[in-house]
Protein backbone atom coordinates (compact mmCIF):
# COMPACT_ATOMS: atom_id res chain seq x y z
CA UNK A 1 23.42 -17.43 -2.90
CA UNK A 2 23.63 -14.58 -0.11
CA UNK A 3 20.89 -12.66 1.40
CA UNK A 4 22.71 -9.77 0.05
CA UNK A 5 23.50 -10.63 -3.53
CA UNK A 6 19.71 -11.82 -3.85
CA UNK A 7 18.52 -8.40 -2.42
CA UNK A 8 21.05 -5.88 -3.93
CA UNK A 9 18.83 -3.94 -5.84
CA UNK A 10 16.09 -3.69 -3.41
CA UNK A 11 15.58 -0.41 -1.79
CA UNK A 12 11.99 -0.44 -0.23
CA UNK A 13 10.08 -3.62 1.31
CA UNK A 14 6.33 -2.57 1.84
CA UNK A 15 4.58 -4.83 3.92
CA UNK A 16 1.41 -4.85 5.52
CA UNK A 17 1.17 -5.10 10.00
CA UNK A 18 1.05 -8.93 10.19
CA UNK A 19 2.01 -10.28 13.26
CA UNK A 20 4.13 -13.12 11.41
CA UNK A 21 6.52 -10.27 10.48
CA UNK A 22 8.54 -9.97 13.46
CA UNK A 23 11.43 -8.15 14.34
CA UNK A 24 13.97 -10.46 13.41
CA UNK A 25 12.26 -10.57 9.76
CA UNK A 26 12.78 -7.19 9.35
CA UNK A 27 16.13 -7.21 10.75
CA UNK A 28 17.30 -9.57 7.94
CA UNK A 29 16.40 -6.93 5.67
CA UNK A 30 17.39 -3.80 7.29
CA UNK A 31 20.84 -5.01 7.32
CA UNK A 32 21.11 -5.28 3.58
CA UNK A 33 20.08 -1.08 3.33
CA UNK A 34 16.39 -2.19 2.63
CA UNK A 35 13.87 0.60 3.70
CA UNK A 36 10.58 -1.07 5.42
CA UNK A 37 7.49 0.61 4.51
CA UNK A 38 4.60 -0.76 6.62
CA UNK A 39 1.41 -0.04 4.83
CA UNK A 40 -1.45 2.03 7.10
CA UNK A 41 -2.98 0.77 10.26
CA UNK A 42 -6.86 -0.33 8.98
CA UNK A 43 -5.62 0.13 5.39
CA UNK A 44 -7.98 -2.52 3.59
CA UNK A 45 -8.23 -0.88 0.29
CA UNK A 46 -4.75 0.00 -0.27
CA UNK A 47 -3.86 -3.76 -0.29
CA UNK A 48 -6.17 -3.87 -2.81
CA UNK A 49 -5.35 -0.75 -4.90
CA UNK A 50 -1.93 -1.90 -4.66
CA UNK A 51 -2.52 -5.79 -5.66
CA UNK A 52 -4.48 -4.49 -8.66
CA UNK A 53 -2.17 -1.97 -10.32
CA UNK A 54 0.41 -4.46 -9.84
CA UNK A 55 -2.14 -7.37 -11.85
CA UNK A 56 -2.92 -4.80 -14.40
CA UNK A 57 1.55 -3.72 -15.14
CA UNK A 58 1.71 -7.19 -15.62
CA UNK A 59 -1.34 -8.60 -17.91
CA UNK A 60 -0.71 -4.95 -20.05
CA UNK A 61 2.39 -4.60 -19.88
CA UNK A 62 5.24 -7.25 -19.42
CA UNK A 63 2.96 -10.71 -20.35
CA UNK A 64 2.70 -8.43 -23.61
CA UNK A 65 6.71 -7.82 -24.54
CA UNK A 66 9.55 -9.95 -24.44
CA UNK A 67 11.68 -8.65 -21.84
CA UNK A 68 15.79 -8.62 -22.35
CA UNK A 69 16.70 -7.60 -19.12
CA UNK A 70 16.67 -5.06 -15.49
CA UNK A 71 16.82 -1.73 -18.29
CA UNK A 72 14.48 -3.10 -20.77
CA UNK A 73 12.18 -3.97 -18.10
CA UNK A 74 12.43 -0.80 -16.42
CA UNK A 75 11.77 1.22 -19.61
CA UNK A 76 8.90 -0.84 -20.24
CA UNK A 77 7.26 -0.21 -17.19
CA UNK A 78 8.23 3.65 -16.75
CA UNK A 79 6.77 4.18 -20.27
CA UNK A 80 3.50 1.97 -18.75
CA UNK A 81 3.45 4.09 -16.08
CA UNK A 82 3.16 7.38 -18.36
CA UNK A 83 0.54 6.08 -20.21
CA UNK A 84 -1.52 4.25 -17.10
CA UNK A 85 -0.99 8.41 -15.35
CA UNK A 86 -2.26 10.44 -18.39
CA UNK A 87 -5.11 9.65 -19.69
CA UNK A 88 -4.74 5.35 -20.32
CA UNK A 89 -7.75 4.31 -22.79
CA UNK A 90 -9.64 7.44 -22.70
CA UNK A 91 -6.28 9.16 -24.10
CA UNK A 92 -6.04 6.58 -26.76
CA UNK A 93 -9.14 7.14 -28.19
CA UNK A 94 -9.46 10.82 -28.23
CA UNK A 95 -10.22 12.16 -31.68
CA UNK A 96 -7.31 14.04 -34.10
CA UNK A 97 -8.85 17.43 -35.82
């Protein structure tokens, strides 16, 4: 399979400062009309913020639902995304007059 059929739908790469992340790494995917993001010099806790958002979509949201494919999965997780942005449990549990 090509670098470029594998990475087609990829429009960001966000990466932390590494030195094993070289030029030539990035180069593979600049080529293919990926956008590097480098995460913030001394950034500690947004590796973390990041990491557990990510853990959170996926125990709450997709290891919950049978996914049928890219638009079912990207509803899923837009509709995730509402609920984790207004109000998550609190929101749920809010009493009806």
């Amino acid at each position: 399979m090509d670098q470029a059929e594998r990475a087609g739908g990829l429009k960001f790469l966000i990466r932390d400062r590494d030195a094993k992340y070289t030029d030539a790494f990035d180069a593979v995917f600049t080529a293919t009309g990926v956008h590097i993001i480098r995460t913030p010099v001394q950034a500690r806790r947004a590796n973390a913020t990041c990491e557990r958002w990510i853990s959170s979509a996926r125990r709450e949201c997709t290891d919950r639902v049978l996914i049928a494919g890219p638009r079912h999965l990207l509803y899923a997780l837009s509709e995730y995304v509402d609920h984790y942005n207004l109000g998550g449990l609190i929101h749920e549990y809010s009493q009806v007059a």
